[in-house]
Protein backbone atom coordinates (compact mmCIF):
# COMPACT_ATOMS: atom_id res chain seq x y z
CA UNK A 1 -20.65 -2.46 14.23
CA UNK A 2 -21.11 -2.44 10.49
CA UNK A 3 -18.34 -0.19 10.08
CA UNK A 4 -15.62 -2.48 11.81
CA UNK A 5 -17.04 -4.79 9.90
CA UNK A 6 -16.07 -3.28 6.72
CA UNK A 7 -13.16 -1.87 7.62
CA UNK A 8 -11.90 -5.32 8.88
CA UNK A 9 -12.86 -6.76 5.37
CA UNK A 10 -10.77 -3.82 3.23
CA UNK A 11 -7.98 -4.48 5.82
CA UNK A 12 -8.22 -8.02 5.14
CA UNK A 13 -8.29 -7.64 1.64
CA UNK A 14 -5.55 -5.06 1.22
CA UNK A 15 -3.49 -7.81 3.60
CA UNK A 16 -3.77 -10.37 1.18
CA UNK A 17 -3.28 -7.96 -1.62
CA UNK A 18 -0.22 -6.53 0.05
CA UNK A 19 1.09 -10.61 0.80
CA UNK A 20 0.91 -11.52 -3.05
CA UNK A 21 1.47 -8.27 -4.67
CA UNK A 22 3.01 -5.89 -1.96
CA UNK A 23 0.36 -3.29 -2.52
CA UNK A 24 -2.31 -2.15 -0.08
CA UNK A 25 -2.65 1.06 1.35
CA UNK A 26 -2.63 3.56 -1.75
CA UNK A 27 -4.31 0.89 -3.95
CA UNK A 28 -6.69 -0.81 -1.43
CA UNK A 29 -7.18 0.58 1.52
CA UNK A 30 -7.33 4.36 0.84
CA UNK A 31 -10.06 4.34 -1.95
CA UNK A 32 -12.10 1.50 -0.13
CA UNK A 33 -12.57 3.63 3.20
CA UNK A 34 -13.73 6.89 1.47
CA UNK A 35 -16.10 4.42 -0.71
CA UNK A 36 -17.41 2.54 1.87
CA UNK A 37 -16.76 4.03 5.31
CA UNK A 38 -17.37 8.04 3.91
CA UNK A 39 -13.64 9.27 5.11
CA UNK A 40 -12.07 12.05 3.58
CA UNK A 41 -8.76 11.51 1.42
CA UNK A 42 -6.71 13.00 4.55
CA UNK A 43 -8.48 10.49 6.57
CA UNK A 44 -8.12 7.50 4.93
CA UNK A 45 -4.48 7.93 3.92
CA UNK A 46 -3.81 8.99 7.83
CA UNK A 47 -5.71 5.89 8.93
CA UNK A 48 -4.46 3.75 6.23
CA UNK A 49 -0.41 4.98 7.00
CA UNK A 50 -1.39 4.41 10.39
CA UNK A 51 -2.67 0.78 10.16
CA UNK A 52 -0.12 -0.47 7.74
CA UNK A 53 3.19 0.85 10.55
CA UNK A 54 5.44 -1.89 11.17
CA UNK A 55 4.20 -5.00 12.39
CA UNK A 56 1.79 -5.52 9.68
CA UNK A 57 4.09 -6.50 7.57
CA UNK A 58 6.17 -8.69 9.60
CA UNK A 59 4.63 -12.06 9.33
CA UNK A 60 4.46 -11.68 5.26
CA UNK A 61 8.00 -10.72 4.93
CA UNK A 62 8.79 -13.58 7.29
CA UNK A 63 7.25 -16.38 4.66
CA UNK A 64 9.44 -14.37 2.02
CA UNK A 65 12.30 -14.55 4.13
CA UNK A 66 11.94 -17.87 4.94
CA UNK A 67 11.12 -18.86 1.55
CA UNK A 68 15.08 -16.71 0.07
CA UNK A 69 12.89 -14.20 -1.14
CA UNK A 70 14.03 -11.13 0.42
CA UNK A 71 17.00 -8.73 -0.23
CA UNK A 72 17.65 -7.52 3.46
CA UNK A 73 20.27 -4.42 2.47
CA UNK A 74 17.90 -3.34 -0.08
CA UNK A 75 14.55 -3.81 1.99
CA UNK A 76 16.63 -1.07 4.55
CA UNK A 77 17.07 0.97 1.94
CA UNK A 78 13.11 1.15 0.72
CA UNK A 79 12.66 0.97 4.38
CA UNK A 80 14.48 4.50 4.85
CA UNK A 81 12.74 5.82 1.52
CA UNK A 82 9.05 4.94 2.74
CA UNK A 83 10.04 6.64 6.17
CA UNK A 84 11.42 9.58 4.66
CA UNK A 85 8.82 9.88 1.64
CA UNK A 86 5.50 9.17 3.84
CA UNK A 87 6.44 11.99 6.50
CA UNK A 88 6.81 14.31 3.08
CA UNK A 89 3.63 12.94 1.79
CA UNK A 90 1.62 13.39 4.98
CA UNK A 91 3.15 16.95 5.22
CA UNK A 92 2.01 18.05 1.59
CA UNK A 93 -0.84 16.13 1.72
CA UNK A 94 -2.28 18.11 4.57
CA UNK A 95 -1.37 21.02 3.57
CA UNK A 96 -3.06 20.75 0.14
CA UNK A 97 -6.73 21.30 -0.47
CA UNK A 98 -8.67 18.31 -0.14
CA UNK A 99 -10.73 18.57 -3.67
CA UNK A 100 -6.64 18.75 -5.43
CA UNK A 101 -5.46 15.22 -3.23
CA UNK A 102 -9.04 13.45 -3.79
CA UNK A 103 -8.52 14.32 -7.52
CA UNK A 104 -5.10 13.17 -7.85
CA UNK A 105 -5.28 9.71 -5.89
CA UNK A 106 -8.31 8.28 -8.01
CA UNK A 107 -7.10 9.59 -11.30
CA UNK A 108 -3.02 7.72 -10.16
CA UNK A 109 -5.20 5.01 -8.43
CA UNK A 110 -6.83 4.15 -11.52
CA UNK A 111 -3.12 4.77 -13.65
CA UNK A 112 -1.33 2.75 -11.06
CA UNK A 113 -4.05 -0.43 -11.70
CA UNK A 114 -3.29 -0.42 -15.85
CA UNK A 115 -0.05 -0.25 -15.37
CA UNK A 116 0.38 -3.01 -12.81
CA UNK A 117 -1.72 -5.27 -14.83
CA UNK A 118 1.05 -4.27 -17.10
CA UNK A 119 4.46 -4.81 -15.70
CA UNK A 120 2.38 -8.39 -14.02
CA UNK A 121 2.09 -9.98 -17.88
CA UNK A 122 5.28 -9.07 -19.02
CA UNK A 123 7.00 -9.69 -15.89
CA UNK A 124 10.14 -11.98 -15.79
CA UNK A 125 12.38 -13.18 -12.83
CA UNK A 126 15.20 -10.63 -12.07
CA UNK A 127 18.84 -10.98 -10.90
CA UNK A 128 18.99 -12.35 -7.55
CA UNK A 129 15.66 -13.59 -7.68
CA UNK A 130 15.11 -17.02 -6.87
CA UNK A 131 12.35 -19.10 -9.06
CA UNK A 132 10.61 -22.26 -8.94
């Protein structure tokens, strides 16, 4: 019971992560459940790619929608990227030792955090984008 517990809170989290960031799974969810629940990295990025397929999403990209803030032809094309590039990841990921992906995702996870702290304070409204 504990452990649905927890694993409801890191999905919740990574949900509201993923709503005002678009992160989540690599980020949020993956470290969280070998923290806290004791999976390996293979299992928590299965479980995690599993969890975030593609009704997840829907209602958060709906608000965007709604709100002009979504680039249909290009959300295909990330859509087609992510399909292609998580079957490769899965494929090398499980093929890998486990000590060489553990290694790499926290040393990236811990990369990826700087620099998105980064690219959030200097970040400025792009073409197409509408602001407030």
């Amino acid at each position: 019971m504990v452990q649905l517990v927890v694993v409801g809170g890191i999905g919740l989290l990574a949900g509201v992560l993923s709503g005002l960031f678009g992160i989540g799974g690599g980020i949020v969810i993956v470290p969280l459940l070998i923290l806290l629940v004791g999976f390996t990295t293979t299992q928590a990025a299965g479980t995690s790619l599993a969890a975030l397929l593609l009704p997840v999403g829907a209602l958060g990209a709906l608000e965007y929608w709604r709100g002009g803030y979504v680039d249909l032809g290009l959300a295909v094309v990330l859509a087609f990227g992510l399909l292609l590039g998580a079957y490769l990841g899965a494929r090398l990921g499980i093929s890998l030792p486990a000590e060489v992906v553990r290694r790499r995702g926290a040393s990236g996870d811990r990369r990826d955090s700087v620099h998105l702290l980064r690219v959030a304070r200097r970040a400025q409204p792009r073409i197409g984008c509408r602001t407030q």
